[in-house]
C-alpha atoms as a PDB file:
ATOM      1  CA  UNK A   1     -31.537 -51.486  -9.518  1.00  0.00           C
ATOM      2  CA  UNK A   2     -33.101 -50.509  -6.263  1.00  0.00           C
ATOM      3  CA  UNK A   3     -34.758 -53.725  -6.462  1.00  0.00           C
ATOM      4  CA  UNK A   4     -31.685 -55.926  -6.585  1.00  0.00           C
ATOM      5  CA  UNK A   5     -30.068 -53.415  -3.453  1.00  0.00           C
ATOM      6  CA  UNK A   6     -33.242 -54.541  -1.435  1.00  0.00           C
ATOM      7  CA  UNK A   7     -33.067 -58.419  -1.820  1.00  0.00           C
ATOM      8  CA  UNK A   8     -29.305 -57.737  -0.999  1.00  0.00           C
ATOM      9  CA  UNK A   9     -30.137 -55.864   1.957  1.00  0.00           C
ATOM     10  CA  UNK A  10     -33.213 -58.240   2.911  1.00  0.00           C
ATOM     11  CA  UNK A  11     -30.423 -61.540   2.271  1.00  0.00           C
ATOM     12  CA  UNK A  12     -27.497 -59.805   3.928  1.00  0.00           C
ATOM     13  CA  UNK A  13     -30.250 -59.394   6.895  1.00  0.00           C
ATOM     14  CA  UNK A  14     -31.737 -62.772   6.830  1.00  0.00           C
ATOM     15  CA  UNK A  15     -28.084 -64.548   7.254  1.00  0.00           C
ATOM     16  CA  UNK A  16     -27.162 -62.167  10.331  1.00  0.00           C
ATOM     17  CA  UNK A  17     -30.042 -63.451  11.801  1.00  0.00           C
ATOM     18  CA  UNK A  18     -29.098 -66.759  11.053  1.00  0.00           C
ATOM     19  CA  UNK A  19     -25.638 -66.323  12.131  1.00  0.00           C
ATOM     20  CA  UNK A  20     -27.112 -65.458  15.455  1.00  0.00           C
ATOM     21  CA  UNK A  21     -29.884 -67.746  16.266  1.00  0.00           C
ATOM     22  CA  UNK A  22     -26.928 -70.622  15.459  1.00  0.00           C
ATOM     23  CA  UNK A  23     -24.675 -68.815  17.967  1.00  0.00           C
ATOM     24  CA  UNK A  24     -27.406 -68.898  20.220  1.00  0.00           C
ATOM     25  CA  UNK A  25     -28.474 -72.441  19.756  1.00  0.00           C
ATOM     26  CA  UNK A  26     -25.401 -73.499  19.648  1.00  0.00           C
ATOM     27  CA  UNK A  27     -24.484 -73.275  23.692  1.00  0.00           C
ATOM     28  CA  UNK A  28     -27.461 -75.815  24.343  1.00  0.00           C
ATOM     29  CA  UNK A  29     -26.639 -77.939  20.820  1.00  0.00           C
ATOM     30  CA  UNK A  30     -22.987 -78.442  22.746  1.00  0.00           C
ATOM     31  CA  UNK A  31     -24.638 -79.283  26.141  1.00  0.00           C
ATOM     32  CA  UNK A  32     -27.089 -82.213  24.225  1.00  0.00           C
ATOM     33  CA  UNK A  33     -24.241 -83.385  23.001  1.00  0.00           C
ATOM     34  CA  UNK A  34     -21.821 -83.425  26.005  1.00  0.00           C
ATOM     35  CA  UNK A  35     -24.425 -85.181  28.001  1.00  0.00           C
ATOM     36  CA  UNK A  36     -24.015 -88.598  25.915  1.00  0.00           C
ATOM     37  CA  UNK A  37     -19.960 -88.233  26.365  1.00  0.00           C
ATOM     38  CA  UNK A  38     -17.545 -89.511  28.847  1.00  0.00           C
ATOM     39  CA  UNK A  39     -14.424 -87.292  31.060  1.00  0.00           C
ATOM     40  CA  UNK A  40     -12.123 -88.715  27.891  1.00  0.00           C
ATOM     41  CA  UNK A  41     -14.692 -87.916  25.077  1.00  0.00           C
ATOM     42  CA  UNK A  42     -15.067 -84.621  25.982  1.00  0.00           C
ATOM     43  CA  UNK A  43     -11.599 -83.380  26.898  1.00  0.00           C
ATOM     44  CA  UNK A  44     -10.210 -85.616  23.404  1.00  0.00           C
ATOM     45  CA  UNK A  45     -13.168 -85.073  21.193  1.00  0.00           C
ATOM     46  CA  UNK A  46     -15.134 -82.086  22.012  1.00  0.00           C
ATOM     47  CA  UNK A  47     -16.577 -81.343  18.653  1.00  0.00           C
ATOM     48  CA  UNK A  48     -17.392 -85.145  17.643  1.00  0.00           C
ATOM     49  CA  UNK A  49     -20.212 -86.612  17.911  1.00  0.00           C
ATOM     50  CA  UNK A  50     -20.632 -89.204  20.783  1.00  0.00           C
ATOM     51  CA  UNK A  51     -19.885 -92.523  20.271  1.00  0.00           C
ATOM     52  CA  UNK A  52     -22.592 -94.840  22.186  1.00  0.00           C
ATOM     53  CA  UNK A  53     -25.854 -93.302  23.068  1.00  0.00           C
ATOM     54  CA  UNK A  54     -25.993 -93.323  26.866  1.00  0.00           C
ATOM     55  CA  UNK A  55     -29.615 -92.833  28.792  1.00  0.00           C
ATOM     56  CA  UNK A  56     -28.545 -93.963  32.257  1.00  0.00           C
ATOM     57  CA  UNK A  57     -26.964 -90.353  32.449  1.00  0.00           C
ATOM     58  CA  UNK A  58     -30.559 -89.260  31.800  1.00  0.00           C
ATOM     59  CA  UNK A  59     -31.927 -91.803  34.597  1.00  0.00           C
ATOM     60  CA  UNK A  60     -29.009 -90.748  36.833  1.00  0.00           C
ATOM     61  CA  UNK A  61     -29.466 -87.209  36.471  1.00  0.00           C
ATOM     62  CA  UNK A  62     -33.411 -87.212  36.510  1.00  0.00           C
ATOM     63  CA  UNK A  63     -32.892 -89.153  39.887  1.00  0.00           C
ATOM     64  CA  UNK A  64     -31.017 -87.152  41.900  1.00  0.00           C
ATOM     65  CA  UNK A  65     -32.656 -83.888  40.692  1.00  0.00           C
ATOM     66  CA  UNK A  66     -36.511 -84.634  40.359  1.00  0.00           C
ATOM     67  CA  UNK A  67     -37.301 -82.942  43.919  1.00  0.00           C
ATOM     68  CA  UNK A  68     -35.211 -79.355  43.107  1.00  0.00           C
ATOM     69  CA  UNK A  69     -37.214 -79.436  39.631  1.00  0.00           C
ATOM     70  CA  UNK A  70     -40.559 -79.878  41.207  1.00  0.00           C
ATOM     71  CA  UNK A  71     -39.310 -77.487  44.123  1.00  0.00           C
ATOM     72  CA  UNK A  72     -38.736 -74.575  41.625  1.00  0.00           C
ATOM     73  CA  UNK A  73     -42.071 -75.335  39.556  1.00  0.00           C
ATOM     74  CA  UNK A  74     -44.008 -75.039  42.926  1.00  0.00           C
ATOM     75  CA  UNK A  75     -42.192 -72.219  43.758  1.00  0.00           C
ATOM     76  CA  UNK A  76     -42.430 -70.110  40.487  1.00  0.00           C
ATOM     77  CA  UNK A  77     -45.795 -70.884  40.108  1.00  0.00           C
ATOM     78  CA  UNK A  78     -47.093 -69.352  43.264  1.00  0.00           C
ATOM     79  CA  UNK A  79     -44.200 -66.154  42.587  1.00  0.00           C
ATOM     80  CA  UNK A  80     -46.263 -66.463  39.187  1.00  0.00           C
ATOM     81  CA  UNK A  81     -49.987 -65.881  40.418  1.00  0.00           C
ATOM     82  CA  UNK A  82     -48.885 -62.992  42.941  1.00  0.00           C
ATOM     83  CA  UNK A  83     -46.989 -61.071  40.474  1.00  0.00           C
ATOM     84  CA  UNK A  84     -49.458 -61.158  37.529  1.00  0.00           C
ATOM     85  CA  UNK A  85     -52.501 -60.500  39.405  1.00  0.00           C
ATOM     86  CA  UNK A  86     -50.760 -57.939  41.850  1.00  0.00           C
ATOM     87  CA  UNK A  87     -49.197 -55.962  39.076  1.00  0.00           C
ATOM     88  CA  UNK A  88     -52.162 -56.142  36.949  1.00  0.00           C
ATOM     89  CA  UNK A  89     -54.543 -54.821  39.373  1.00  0.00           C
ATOM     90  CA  UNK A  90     -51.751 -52.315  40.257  1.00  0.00           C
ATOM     91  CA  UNK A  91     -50.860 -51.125  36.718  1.00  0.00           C
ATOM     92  CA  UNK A  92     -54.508 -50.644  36.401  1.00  0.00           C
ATOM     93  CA  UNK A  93     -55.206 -48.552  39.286  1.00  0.00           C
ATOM     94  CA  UNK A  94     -52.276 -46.110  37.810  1.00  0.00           C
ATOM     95  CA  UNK A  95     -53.494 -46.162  34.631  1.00  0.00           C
ATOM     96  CA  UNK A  96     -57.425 -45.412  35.679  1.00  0.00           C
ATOM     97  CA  UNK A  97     -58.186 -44.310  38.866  1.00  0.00           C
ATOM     98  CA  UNK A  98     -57.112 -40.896  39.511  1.00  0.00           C
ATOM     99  CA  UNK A  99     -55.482 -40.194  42.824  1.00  0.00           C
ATOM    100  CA  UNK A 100     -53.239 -37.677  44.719  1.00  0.00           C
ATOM    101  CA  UNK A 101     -49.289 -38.795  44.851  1.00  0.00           C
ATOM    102  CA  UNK A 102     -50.299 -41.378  42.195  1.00  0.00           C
ATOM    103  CA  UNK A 103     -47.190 -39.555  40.034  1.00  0.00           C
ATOM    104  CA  UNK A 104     -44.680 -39.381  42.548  1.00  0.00           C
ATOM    105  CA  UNK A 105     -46.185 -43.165  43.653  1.00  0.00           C
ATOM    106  CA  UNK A 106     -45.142 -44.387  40.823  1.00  0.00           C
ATOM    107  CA  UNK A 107     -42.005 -42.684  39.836  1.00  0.00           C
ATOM    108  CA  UNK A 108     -40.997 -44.398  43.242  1.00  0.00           C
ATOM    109  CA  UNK A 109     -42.053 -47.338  42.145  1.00  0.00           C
ATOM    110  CA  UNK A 110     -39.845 -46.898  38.834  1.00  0.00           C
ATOM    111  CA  UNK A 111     -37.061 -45.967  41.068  1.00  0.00           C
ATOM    112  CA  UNK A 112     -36.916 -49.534  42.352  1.00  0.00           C
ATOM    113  CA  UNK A 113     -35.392 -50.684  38.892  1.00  0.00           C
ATOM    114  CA  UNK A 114     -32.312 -48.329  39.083  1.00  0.00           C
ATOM    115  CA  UNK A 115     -30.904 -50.431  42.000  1.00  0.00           C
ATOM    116  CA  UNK A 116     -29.121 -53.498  41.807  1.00  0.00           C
ATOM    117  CA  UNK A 117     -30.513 -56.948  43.342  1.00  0.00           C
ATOM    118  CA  UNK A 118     -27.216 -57.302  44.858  1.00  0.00           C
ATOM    119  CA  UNK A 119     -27.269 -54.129  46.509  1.00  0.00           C
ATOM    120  CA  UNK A 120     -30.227 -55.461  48.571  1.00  0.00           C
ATOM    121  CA  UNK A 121     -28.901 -59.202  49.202  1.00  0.00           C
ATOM    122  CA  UNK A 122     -27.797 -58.746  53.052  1.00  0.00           C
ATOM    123  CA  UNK A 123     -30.493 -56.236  54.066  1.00  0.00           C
ATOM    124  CA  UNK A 124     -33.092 -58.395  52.543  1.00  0.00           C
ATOM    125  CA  UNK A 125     -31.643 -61.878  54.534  1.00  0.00           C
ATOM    126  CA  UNK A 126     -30.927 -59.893  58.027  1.00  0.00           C
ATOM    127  CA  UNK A 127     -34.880 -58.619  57.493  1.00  0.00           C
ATOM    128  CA  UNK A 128     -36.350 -62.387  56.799  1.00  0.00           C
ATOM    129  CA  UNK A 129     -33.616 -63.401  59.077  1.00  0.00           C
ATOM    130  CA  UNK A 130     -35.206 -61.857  61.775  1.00  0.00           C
ATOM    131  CA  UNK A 131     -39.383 -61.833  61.017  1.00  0.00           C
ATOM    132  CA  UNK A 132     -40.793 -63.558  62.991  1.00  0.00           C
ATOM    133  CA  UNK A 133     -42.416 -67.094  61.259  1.00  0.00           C
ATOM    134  CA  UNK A 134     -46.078 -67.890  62.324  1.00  0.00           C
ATOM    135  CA  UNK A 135     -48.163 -70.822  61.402  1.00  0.00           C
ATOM    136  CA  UNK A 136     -45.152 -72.900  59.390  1.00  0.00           C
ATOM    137  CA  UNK A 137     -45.831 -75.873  58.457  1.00  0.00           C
ATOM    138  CA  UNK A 138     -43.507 -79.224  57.016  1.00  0.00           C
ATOM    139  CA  UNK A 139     -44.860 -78.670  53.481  1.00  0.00           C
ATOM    140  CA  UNK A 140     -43.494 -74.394  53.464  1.00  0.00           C
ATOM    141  CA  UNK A 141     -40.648 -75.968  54.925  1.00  0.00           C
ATOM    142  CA  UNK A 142     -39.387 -76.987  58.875  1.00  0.00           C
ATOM    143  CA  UNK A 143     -38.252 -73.411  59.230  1.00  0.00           C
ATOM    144  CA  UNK A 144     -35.336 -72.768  61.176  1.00  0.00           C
ATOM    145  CA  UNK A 145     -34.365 -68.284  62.050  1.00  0.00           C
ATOM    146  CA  UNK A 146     -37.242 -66.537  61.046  1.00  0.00           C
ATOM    147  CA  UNK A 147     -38.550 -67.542  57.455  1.00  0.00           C
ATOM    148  CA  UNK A 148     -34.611 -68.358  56.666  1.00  0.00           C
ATOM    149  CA  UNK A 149     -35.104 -72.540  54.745  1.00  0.00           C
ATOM    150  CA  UNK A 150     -38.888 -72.368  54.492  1.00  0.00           C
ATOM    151  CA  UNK A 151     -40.541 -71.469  50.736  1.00  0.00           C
ATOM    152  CA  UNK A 152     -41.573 -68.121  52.179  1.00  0.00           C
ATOM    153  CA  UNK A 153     -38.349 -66.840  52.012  1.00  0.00           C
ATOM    154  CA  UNK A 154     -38.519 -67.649  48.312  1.00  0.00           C
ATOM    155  CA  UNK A 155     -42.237 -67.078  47.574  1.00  0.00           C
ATOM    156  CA  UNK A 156     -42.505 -63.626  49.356  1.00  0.00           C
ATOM    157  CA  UNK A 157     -39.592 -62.109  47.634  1.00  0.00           C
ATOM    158  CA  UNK A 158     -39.941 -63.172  44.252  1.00  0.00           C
ATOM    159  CA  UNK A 159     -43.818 -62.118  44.297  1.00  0.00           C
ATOM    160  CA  UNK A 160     -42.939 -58.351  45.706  1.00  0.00           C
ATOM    161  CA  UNK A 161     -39.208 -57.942  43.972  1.00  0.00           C
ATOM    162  CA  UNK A 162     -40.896 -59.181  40.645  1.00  0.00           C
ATOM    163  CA  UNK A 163     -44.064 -56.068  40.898  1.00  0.00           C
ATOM    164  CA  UNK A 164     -42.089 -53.348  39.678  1.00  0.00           C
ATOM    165  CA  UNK A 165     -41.729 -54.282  36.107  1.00  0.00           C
ATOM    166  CA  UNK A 166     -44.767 -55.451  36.115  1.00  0.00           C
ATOM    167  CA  UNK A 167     -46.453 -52.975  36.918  1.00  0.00           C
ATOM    168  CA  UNK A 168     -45.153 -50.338  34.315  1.00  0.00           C
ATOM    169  CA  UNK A 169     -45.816 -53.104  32.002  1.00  0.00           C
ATOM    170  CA  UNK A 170     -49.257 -53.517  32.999  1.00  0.00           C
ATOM    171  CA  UNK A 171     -50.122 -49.481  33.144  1.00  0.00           C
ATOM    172  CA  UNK A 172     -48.499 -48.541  30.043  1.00  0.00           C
ATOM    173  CA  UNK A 173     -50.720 -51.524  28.533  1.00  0.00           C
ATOM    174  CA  UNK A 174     -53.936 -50.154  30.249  1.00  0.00           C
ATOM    175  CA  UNK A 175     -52.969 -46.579  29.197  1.00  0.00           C
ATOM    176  CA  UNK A 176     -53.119 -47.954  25.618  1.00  0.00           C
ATOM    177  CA  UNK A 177     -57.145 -48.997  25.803  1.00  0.00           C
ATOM    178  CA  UNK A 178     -60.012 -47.030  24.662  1.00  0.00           C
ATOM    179  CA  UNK A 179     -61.740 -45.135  27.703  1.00  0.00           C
ATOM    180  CA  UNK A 180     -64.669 -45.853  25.983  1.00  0.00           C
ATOM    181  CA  UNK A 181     -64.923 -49.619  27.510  1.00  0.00           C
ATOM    182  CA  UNK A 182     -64.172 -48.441  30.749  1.00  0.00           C
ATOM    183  CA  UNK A 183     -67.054 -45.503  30.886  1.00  0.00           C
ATOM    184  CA  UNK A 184     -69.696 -48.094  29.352  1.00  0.00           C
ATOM    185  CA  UNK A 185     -69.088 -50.115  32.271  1.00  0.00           C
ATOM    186  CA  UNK A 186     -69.357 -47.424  35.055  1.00  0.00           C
ATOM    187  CA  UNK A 187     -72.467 -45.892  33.181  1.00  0.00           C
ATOM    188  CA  UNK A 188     -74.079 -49.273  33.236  1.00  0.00           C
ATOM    189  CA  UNK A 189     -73.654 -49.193  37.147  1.00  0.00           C
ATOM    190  CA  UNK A 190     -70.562 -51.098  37.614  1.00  0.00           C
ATOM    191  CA  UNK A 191     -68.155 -50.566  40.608  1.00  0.00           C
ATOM    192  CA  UNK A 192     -64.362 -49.825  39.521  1.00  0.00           C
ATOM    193  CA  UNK A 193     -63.783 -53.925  41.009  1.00  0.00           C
ATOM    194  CA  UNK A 194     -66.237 -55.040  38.699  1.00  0.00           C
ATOM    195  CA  UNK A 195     -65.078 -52.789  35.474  1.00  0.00           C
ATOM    196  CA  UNK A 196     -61.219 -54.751  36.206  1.00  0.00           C
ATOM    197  CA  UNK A 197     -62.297 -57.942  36.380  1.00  0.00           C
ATOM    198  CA  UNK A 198     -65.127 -58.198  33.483  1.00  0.00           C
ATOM    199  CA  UNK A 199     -63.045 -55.932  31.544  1.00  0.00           C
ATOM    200  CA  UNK A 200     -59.318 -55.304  32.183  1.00  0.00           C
ATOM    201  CA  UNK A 201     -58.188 -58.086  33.224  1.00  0.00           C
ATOM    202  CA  UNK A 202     -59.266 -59.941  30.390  1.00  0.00           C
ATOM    203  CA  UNK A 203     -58.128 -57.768  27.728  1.00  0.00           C
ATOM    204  CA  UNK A 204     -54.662 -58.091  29.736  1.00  0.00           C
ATOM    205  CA  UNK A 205     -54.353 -61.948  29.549  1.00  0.00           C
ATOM    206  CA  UNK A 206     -51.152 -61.203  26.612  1.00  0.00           C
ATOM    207  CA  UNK A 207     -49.411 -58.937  29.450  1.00  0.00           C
ATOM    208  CA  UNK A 208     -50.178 -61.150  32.665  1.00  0.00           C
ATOM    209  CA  UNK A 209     -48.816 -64.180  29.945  1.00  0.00           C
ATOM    210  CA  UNK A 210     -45.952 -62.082  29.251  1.00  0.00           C
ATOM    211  CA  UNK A 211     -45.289 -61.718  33.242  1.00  0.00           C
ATOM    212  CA  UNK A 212     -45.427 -65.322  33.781  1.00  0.00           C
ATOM    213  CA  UNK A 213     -43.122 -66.328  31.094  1.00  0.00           C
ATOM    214  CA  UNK A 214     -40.581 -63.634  32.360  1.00  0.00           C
ATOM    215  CA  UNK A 215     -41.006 -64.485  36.112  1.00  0.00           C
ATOM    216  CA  UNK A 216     -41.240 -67.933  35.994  1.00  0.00           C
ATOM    217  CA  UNK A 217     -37.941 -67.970  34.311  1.00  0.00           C
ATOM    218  CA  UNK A 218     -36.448 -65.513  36.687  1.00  0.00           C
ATOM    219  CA  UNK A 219     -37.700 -67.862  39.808  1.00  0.00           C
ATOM    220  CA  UNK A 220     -36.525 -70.812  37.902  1.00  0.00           C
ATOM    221  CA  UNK A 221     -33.135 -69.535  36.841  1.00  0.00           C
ATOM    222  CA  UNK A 222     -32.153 -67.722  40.384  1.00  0.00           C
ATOM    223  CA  UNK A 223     -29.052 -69.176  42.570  1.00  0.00           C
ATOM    224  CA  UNK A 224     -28.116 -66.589  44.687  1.00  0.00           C
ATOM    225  CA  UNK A 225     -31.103 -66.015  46.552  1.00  0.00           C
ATOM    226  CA  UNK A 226     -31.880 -69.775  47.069  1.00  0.00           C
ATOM    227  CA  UNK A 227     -28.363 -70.751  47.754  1.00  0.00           C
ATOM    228  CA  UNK A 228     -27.997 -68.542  50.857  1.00  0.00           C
ATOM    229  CA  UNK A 229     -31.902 -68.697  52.505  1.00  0.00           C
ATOM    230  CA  UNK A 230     -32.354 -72.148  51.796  1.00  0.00           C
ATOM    231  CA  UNK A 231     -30.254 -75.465  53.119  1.00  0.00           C
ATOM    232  CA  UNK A 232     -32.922 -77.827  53.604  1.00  0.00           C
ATOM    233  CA  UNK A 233     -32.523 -80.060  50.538  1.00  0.00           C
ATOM    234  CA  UNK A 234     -36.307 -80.992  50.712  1.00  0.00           C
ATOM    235  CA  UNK A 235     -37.172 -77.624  49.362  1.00  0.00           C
ATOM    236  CA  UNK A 236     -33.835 -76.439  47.609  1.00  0.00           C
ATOM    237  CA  UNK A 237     -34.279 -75.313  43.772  1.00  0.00           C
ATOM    238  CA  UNK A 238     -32.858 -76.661  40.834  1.00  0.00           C
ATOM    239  CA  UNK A 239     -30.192 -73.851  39.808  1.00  0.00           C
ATOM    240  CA  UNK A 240     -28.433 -74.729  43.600  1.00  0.00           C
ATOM    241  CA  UNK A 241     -29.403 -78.536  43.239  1.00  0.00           C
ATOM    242  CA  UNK A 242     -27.816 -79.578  39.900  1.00  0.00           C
ATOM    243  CA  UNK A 243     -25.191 -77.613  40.828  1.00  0.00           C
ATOM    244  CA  UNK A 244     -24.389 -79.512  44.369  1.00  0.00           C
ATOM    245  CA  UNK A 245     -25.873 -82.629  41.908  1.00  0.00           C
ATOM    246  CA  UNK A 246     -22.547 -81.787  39.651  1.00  0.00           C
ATOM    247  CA  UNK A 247     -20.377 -81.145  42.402  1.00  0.00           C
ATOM    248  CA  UNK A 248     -20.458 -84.752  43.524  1.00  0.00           C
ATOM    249  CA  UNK A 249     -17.312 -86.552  43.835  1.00  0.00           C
ATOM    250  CA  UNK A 250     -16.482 -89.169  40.361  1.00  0.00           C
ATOM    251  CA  UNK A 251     -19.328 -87.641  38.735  1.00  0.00           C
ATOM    252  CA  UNK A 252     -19.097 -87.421  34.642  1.00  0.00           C
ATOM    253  CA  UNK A 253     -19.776 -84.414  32.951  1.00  0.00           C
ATOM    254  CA  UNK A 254     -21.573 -86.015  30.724  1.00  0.00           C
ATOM    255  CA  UNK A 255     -24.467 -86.579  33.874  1.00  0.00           C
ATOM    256  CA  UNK A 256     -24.009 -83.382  34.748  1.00  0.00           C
ATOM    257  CA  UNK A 257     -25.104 -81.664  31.479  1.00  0.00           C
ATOM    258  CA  UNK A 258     -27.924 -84.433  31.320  1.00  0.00           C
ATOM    259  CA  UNK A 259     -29.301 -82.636  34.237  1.00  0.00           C
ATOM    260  CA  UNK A 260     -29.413 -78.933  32.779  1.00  0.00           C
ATOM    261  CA  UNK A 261     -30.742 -80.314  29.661  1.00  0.00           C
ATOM    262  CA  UNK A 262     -33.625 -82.021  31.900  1.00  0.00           C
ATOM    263  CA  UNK A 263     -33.955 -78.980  34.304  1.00  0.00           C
ATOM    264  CA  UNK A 264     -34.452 -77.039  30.723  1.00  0.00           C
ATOM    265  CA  UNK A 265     -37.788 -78.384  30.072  1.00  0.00           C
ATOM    266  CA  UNK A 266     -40.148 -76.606  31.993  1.00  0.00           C
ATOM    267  CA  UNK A 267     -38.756 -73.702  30.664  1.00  0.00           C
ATOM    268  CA  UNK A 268     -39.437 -75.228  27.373  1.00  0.00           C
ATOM    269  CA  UNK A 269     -42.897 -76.162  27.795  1.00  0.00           C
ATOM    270  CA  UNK A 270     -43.614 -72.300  29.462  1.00  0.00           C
ATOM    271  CA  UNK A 271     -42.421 -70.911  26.232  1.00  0.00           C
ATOM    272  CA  UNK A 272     -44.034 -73.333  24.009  1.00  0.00           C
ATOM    273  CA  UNK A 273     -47.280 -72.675  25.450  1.00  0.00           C
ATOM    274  CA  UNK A 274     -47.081 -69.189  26.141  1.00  0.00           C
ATOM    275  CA  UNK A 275     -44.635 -67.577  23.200  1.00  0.00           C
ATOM    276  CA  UNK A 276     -48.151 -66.486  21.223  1.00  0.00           C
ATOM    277  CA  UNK A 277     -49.296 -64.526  24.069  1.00  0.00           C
ATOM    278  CA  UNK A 278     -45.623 -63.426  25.013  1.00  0.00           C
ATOM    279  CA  UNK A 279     -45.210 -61.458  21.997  1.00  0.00           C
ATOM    280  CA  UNK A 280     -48.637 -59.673  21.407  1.00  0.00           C
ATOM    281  CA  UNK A 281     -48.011 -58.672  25.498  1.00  0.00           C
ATOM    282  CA  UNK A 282     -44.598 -57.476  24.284  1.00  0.00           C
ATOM    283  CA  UNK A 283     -46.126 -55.438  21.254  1.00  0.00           C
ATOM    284  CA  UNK A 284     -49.013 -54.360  23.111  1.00  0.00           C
ATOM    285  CA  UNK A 285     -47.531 -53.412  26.138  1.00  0.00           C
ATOM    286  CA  UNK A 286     -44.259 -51.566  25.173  1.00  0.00           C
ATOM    287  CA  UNK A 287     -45.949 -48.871  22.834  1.00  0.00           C
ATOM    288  CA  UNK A 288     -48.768 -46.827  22.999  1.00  0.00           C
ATOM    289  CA  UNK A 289     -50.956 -47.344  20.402  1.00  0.00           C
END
């Protein structure tokens, strides 16, 4: 009997789950499917499926927003090296050097998370407003007030705003290793540098993956930040470019959702590549073992 009550339980489980990963997929199964259709098709016959296939909205749309894709890869992947190496090398400094203030340090450093991004918004463009921008160049961006429509204005903020998860991610993770590696190091004569790179930072390749999945989504996703630093469409992202891309006057929906479904890909190819290592950071990293 108790038998039977657990494949009920484990079946009654399994189709929640399945409920929900269809509501989930379903969003971007809808946007595939609205890129092949015209203004008509999609106001008429939302839920049927499209009647001609139709890759110049694929041509169009790859096009017009080729630049703010490869504008947002550059930029997420330099947000990406900053933040994983910075937090890594921070979160182990917390976890194994001993210090004074290195509690209160850090509990400041938690405190960070308890206010909003939005809360910061105007402080944070007044203060890059105003520093002053030295040694620009065309390829950062032409500049204009301070680091306002360079790719410092996007870099800088994403590599120190995106720290302070990563860093409690990173010292809870070192927290979890055996001391044991670390004195075998120092008692063979290595310096504390030496010790983090031969040792911690490769046992934390799962948690730096797990940082640049998360952050290179962030970068990639954001359109507030972008949208009011940035209006140099050389160096504009994608989230503001398809957007301006779909705000274009007789444009079909149908080219518009062609572009997120392109923009989606390297987001698809982060994950794909990284998902084993973005998990066992997850696991490893959350709990103390």
């Amino acid at each position: 009997m108790s038998r039977t009550r657990s494949r009920t339980a484990q079946g009654v489980v399994i189709a929640a789950l399945t409920i929900l990963a269809a509501m989930t997929l379903l969003p971007f199964v809808m946007t595939l499917l609205m890129s092949q259709k015209t203004n008509a098709e999609i106001l008429t016959q939302f839920w049927a499926l499209p009647r001609v296939f139709r890759p110049d909205y694929y041509i169009e749309a790859f096009s017009a927003i080729w630049q703010y894709m490869l504008n947002s890869v550059i930029v997420g992947a330099f947000a990406v090296l900053g933040v994983a190496w910075l937090s890594s090398l921070s979160g182990y400094v917390f976890a194994r050097l001993d210090f004074g203030g290195k509690r209160t340090l850090f509990i400041l450093i938690l405190g960070l998370m308890m206010i909003p991004g939005i809360m910061t918004l105007i402080p944070a463009f007044l203060w890059y407003k105003e520093f002053p921008l030295v040694g620009g160049n065309d390829w950062f961006g032409a500049g204009g007030t301070g680091f306002l429509n360079t790719r410092w204005v996007l870099i800088i903020p994403y590599i120190t705003g995106g720290q302070v998860f990563g860093i409690f991610l990173s010292r809870t993770f070192f927290e979890s290793l055996p001391e044991a590696l670390f004195e075998a190091s120092r008692i063979d004569g290595a310096s504390e540098w030496r010790t983090y790179l031969h040792i911690g930072l490769p046992l934390s390749l799962p948690i730096i993956v797990t940082l640049a999945i998360m952050n290179f989504t962030a970068v990639y996703n954001d359109y507030i930040w972008p949208l009011v630093t940035v209006s140099d469409k050389a160096i504009q992202t994608f989230s503001v470019g398809v957007t301006q891309f779909g705000a274009e006057a007789n444009l079909e929906q149908g080219q518009t959702m062609a572009g997120f479904v392109i923009g989606s890909i390297p987001l698809i190819i982060a994950f794909a590549f990284g998902m084993k290592y973005y998990i066992q950071g997850l696991t490893q990293g959350a709990v103390k073992g």
